[in-house]
N, C-alpha and C. Protein backbone atom coordinates (compact mmCIF):
# COMPACT_ATOMS: atom_id res chain seq x y z
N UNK A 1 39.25 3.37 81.71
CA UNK A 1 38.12 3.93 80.99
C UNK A 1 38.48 5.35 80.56
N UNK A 2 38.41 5.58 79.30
CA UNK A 2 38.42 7.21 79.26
C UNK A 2 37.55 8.40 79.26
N UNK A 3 38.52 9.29 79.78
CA UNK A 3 37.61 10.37 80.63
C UNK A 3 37.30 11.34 79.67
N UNK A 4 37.24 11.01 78.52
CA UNK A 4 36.96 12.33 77.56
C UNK A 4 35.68 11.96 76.64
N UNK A 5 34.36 13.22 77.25
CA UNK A 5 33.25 12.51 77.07
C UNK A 5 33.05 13.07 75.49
N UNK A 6 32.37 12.39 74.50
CA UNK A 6 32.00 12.82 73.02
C UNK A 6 31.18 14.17 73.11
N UNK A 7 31.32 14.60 71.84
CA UNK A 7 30.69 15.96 71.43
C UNK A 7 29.39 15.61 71.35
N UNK A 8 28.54 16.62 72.22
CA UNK A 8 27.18 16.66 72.79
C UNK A 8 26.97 16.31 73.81
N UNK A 9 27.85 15.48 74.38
CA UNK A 9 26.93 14.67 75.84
C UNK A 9 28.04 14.51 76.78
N UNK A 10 27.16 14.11 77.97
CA UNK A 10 28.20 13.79 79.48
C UNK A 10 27.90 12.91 79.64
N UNK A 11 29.53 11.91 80.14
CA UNK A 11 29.91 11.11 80.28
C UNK A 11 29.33 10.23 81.48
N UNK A 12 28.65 9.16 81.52
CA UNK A 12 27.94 8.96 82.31
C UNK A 12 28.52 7.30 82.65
N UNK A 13 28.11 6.75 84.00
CA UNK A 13 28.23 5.39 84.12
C UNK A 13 27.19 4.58 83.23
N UNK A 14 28.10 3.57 82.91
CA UNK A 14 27.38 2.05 81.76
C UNK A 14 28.59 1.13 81.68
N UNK A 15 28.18 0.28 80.98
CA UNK A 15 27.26 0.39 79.95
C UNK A 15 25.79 0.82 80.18
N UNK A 16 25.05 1.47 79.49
CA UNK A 16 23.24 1.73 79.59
C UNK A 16 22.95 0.35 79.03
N UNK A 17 23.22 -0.08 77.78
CA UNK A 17 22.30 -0.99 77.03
C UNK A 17 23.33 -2.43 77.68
N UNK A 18 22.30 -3.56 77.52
CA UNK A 18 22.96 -5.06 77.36
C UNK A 18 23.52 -5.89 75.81
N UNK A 19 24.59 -5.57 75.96
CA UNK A 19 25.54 -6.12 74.94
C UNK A 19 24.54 -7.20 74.01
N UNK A 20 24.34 -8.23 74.92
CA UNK A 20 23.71 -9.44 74.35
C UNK A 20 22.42 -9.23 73.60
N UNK A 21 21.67 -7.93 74.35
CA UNK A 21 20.48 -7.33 73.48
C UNK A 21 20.49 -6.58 72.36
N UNK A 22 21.88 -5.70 72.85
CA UNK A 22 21.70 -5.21 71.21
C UNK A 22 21.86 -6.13 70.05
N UNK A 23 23.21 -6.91 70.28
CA UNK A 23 23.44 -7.82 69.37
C UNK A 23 22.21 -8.63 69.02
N UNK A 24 21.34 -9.32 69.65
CA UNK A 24 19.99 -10.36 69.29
C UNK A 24 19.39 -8.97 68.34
N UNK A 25 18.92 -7.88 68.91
CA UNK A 25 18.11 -6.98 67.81
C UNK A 25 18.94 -6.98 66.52
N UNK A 26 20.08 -6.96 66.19
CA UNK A 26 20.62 -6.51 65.20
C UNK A 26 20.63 -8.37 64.13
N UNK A 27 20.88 -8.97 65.14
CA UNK A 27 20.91 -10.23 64.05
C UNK A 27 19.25 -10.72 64.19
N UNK A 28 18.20 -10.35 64.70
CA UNK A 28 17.06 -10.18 64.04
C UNK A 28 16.35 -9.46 62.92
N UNK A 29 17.72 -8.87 62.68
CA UNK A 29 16.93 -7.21 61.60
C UNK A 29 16.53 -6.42 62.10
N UNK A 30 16.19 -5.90 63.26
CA UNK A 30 16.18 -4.60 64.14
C UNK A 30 17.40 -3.93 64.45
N UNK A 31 17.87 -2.76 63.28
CA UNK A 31 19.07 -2.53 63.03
C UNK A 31 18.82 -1.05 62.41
N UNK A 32 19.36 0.00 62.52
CA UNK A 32 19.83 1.31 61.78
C UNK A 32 20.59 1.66 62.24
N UNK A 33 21.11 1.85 60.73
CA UNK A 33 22.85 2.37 60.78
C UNK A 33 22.28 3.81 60.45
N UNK A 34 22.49 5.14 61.08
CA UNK A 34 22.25 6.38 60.85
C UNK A 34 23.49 6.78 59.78
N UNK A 35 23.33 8.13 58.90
CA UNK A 35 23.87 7.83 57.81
C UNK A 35 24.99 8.77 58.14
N UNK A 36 25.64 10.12 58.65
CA UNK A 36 26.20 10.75 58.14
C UNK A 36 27.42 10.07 59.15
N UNK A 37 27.18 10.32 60.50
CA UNK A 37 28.47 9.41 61.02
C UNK A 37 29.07 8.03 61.24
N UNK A 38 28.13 7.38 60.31
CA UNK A 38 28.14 5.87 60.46
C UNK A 38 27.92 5.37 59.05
N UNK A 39 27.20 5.38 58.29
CA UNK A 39 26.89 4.88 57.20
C UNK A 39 28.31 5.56 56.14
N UNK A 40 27.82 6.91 55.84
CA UNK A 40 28.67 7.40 55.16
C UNK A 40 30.04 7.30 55.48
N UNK A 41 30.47 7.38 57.04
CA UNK A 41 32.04 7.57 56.87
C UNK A 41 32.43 6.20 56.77
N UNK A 42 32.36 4.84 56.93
CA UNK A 42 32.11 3.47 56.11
C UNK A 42 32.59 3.38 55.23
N UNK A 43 31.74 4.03 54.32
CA UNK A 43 31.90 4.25 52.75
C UNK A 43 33.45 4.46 52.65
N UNK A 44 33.51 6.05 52.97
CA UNK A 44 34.65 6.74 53.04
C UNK A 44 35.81 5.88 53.20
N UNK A 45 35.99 5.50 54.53
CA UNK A 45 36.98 4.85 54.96
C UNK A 45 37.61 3.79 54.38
N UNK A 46 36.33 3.09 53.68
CA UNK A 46 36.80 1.49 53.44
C UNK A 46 36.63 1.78 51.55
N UNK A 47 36.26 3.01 51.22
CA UNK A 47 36.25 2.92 49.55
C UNK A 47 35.02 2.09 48.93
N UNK A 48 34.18 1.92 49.55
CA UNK A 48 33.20 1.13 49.32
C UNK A 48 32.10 1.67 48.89
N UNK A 49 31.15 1.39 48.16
CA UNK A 49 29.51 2.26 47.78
C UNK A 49 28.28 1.36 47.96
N UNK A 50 28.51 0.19 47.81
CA UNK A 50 27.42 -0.72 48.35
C UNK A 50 26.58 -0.86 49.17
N UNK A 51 25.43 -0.08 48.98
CA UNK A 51 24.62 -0.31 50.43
C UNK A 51 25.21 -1.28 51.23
N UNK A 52 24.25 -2.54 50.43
CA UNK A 52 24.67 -3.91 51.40
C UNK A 52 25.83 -4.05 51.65
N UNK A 53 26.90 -3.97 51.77
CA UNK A 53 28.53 -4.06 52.35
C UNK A 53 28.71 -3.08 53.00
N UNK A 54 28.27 -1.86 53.25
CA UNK A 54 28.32 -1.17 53.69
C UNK A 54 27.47 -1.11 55.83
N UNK A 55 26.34 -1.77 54.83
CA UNK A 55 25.43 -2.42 56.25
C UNK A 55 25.97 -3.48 56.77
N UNK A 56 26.48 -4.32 56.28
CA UNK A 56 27.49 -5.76 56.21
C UNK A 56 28.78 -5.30 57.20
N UNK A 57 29.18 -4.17 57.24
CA UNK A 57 30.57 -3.94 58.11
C UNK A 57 30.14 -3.61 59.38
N UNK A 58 29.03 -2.44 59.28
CA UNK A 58 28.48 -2.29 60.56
C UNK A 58 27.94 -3.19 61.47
N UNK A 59 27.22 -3.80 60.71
CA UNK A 59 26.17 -5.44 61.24
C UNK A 59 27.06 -6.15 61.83
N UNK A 60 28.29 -6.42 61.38
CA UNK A 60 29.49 -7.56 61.59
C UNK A 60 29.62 -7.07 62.36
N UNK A 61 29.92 -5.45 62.59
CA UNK A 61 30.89 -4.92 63.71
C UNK A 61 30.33 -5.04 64.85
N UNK A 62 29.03 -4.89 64.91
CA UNK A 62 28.31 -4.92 66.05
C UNK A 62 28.41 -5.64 66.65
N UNK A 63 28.01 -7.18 65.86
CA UNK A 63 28.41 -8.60 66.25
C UNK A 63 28.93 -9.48 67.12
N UNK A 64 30.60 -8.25 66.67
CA UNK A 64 31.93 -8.68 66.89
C UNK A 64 32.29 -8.27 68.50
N UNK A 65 31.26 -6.79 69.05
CA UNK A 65 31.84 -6.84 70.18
C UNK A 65 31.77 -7.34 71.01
N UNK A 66 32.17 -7.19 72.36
CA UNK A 66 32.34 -8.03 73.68
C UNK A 66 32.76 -6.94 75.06
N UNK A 67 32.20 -7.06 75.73
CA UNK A 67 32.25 -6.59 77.06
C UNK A 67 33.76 -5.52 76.83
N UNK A 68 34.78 -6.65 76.64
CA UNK A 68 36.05 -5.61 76.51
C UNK A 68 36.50 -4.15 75.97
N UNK A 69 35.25 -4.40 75.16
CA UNK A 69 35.01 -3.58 73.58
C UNK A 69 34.82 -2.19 74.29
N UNK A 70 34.19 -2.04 75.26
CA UNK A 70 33.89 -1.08 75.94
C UNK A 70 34.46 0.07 76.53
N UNK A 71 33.53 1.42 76.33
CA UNK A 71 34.68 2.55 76.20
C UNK A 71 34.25 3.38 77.25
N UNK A 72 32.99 3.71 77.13
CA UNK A 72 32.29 4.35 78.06
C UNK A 72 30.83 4.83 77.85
N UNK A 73 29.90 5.54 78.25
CA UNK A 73 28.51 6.15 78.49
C UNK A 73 28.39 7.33 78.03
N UNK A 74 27.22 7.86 77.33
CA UNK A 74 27.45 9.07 77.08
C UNK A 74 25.89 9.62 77.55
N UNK A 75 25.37 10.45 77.95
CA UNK A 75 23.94 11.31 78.28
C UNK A 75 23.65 12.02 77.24
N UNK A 76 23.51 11.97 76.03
CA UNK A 76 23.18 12.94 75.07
C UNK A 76 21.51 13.80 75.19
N UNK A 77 21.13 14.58 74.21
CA UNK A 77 20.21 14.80 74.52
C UNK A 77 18.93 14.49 74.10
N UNK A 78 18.64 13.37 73.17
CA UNK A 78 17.81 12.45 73.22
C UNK A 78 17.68 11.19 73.65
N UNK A 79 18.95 10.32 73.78
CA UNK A 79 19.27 8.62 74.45
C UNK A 79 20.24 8.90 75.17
N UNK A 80 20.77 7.69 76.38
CA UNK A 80 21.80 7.46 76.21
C UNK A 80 22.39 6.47 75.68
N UNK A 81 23.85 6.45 75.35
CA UNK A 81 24.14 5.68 74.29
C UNK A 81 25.74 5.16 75.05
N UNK A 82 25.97 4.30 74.59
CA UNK A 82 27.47 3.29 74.66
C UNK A 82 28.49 3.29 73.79
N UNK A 83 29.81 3.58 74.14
CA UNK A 83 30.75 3.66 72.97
C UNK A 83 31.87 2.67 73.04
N UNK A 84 31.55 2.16 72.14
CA UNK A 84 33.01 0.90 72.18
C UNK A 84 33.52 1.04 71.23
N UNK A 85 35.37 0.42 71.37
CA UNK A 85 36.05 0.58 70.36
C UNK A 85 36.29 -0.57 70.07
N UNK A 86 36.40 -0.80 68.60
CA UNK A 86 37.17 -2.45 67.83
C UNK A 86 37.53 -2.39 66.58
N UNK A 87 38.81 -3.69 66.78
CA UNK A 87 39.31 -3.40 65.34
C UNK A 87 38.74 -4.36 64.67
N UNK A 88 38.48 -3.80 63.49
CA UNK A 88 37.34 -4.87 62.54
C UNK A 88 37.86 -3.94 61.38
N UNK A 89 38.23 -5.13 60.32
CA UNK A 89 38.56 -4.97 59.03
C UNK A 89 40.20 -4.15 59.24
N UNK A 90 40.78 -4.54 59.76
CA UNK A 90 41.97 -3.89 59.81
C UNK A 90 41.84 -2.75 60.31
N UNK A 91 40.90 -2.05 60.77
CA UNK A 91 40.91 -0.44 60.81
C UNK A 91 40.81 -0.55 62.32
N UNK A 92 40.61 0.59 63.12
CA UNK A 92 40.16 0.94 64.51
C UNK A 92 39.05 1.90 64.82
N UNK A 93 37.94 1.52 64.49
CA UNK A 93 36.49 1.60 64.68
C UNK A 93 35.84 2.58 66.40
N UNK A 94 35.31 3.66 66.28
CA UNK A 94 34.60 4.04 67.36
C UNK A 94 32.66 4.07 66.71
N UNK A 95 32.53 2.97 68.05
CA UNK A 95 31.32 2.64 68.08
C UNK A 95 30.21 2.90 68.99
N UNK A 96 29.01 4.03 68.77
CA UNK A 96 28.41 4.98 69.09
C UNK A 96 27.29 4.10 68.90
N UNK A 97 26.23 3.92 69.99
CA UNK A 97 25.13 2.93 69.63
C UNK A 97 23.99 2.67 70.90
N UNK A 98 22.55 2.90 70.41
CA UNK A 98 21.90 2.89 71.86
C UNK A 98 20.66 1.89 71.29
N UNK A 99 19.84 1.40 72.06
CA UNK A 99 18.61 0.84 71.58
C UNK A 99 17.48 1.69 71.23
N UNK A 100 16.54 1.67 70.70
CA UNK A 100 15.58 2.68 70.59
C UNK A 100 14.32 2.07 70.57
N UNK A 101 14.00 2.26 72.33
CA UNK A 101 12.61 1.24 72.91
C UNK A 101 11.23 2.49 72.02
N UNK A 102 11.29 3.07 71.81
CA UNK A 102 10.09 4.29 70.56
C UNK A 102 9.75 2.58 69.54
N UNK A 103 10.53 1.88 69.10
CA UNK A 103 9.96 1.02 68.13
C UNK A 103 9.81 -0.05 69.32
N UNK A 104 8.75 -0.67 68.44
CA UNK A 104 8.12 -1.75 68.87
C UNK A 104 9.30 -3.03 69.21
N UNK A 105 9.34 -3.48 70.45
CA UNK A 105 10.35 -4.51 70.73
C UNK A 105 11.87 -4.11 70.70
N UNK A 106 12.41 -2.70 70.52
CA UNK A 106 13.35 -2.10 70.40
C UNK A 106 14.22 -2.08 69.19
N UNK A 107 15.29 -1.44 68.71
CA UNK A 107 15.94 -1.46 67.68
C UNK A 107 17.06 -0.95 67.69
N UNK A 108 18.29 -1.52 67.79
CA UNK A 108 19.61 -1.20 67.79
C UNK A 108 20.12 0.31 66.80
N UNK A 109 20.12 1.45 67.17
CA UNK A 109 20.79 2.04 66.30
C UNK A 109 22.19 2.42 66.42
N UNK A 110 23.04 2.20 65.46
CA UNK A 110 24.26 2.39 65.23
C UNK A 110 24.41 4.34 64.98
N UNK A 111 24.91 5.18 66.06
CA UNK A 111 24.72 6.45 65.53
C UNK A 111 25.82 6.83 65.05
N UNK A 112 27.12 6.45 65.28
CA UNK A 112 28.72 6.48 64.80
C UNK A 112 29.28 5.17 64.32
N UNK A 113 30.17 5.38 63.57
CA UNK A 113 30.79 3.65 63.16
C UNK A 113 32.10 4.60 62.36
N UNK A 114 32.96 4.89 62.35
CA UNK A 114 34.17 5.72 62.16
C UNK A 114 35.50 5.61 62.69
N UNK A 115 36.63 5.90 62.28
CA UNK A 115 37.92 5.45 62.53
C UNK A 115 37.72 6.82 63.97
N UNK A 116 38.15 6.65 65.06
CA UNK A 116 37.95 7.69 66.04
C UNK A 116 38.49 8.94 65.97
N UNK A 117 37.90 9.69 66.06
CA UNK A 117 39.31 11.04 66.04
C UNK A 117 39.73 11.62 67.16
N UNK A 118 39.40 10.75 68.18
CA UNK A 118 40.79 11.32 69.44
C UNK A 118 41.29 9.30 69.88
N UNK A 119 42.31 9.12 70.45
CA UNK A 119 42.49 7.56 70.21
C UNK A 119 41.13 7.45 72.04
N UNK A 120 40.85 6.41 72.03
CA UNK A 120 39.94 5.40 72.26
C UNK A 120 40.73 4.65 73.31
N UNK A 121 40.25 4.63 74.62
CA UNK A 121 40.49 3.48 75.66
C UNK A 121 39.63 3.05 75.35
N UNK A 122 39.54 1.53 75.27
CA UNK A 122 38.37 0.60 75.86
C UNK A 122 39.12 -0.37 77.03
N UNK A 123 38.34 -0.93 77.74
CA UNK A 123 38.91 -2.22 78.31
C UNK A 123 39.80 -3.19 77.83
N UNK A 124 40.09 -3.84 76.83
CA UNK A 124 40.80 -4.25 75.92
C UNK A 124 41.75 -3.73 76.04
N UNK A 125 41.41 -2.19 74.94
CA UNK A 125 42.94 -1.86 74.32
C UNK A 125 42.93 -0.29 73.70
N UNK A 126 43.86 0.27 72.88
CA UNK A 126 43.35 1.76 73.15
C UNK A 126 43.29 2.13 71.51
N UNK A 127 42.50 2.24 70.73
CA UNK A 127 42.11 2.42 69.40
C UNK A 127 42.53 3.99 68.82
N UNK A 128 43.98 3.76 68.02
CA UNK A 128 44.02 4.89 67.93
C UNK A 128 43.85 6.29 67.18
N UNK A 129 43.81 7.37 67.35
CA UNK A 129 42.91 8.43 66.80
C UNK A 129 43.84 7.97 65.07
N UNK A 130 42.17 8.31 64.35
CA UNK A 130 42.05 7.73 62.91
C UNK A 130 42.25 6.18 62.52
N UNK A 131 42.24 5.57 63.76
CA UNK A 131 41.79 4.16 62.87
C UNK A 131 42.83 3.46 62.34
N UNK A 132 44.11 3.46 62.07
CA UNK A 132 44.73 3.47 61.51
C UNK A 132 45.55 2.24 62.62
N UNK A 133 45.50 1.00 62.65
CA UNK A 133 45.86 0.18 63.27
C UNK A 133 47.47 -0.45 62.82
N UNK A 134 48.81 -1.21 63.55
CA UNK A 134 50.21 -0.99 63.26
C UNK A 134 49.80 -2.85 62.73
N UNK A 135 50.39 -2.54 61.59
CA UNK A 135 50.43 -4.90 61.58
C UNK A 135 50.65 -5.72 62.79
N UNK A 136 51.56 -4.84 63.40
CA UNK A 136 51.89 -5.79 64.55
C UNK A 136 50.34 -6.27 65.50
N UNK A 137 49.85 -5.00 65.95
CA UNK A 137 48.40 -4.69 66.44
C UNK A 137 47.37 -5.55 66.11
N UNK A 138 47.35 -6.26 64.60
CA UNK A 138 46.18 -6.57 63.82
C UNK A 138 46.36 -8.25 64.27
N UNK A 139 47.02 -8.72 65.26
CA UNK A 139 47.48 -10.01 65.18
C UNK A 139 46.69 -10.79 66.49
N UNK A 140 46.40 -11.76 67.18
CA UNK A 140 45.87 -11.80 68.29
C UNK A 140 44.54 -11.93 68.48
N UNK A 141 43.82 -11.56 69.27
CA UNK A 141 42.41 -11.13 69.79
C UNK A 141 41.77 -10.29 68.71
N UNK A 142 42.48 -9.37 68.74
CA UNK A 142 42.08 -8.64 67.47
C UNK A 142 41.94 -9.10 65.66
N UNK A 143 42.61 -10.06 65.89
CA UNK A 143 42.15 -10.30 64.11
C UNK A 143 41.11 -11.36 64.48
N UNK A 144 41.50 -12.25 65.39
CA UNK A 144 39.97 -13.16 65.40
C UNK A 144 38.72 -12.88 65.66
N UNK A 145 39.15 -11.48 65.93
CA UNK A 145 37.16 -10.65 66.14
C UNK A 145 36.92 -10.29 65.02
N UNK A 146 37.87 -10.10 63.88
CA UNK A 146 37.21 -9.35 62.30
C UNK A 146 36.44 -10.60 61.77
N UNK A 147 35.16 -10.07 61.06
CA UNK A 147 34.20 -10.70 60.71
C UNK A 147 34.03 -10.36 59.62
N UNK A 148 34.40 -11.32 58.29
CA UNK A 148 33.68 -10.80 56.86
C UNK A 148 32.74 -10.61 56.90
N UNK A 149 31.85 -9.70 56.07
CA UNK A 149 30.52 -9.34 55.52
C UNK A 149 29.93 -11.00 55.13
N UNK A 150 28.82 -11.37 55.10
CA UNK A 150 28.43 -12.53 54.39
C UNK A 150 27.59 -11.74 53.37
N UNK A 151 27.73 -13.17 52.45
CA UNK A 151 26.34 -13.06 51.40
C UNK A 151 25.19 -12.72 51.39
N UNK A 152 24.73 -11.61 50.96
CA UNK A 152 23.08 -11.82 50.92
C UNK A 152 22.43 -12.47 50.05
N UNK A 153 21.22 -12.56 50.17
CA UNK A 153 20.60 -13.73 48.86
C UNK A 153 19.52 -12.36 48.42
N UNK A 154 18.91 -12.34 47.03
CA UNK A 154 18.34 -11.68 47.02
C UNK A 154 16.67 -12.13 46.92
N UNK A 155 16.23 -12.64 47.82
CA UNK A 155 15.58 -13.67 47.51
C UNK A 155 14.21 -13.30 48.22
């Protein structure tokens, strides 16, 4: 597990949230992606402008993790929150994310979604600083967790 806790908060034992819960909120539509460290750097990273594909990478990503995914706890000073790392879409993803029981029945928010900028232990494997994953790396466990975006209907 690594011992280097994120900017703002102390590093605390977790996971806090249940994997399986966030994921059910998020594939119910109880979902925000917050914009400047998650939404926007998305964009950035992947060259993309599409709202919906943009929500589509995060949504997937969320999806995609698994117990392994797991990095560590953080105490910030409004939630605490869970950070896992995964590679999704070729890249190496740090994933910042707590529930937010304030809404009714709770709601997954995504507060980071970004290539990491120091590298990333998780249980798994160690994601390294900027995201920037080797071909060899992308092969395995790891490519069968990347999840295309699906279709939306506009309907």
């Amino acid at each position: 597990m690594s011992m280097m806790p994120g900017p703002g908060g102390k590093q605390i034992r977790g996971p806090v949230w249940d994997l399986h819960r966030v994921q059910s909120l998020v594939r119910s539509g109880c979902f925000y992606l917050m914009r400047t460290k998650a939404f926007d750097r998305i964009a950035e990273t992947l060259g993309i402008d599409d709202r919906r594909a943009i929500t589509a990478v995060a949504r997937d990503g969320v999806l995609a993790l698994d117990e392994d995914d797991y990095a560590h706890s953080l105490d910030q000073i409004t939630n605490k929150m869970d950070v896992y790392g995964i590679v999704h879409r070729s890249w190496g993803w740090y994933v910042k994310l707590y529930i937010d029981e304030e809404v009714e029945g709770g709601e997954t928010t995504v507060c980071s979604f970004h290539p990491p900028e120091f590298a990333l232990r998780t249980r798994r494997q160690t994601i390294p600083a900027g995201g920037v994953v080797a071909a060899e790396e992308r092969t395995g466990d790891e490519e069968d967790k990347r999840v295309e975006p699906e279709e939306e209907n506009d309907a």
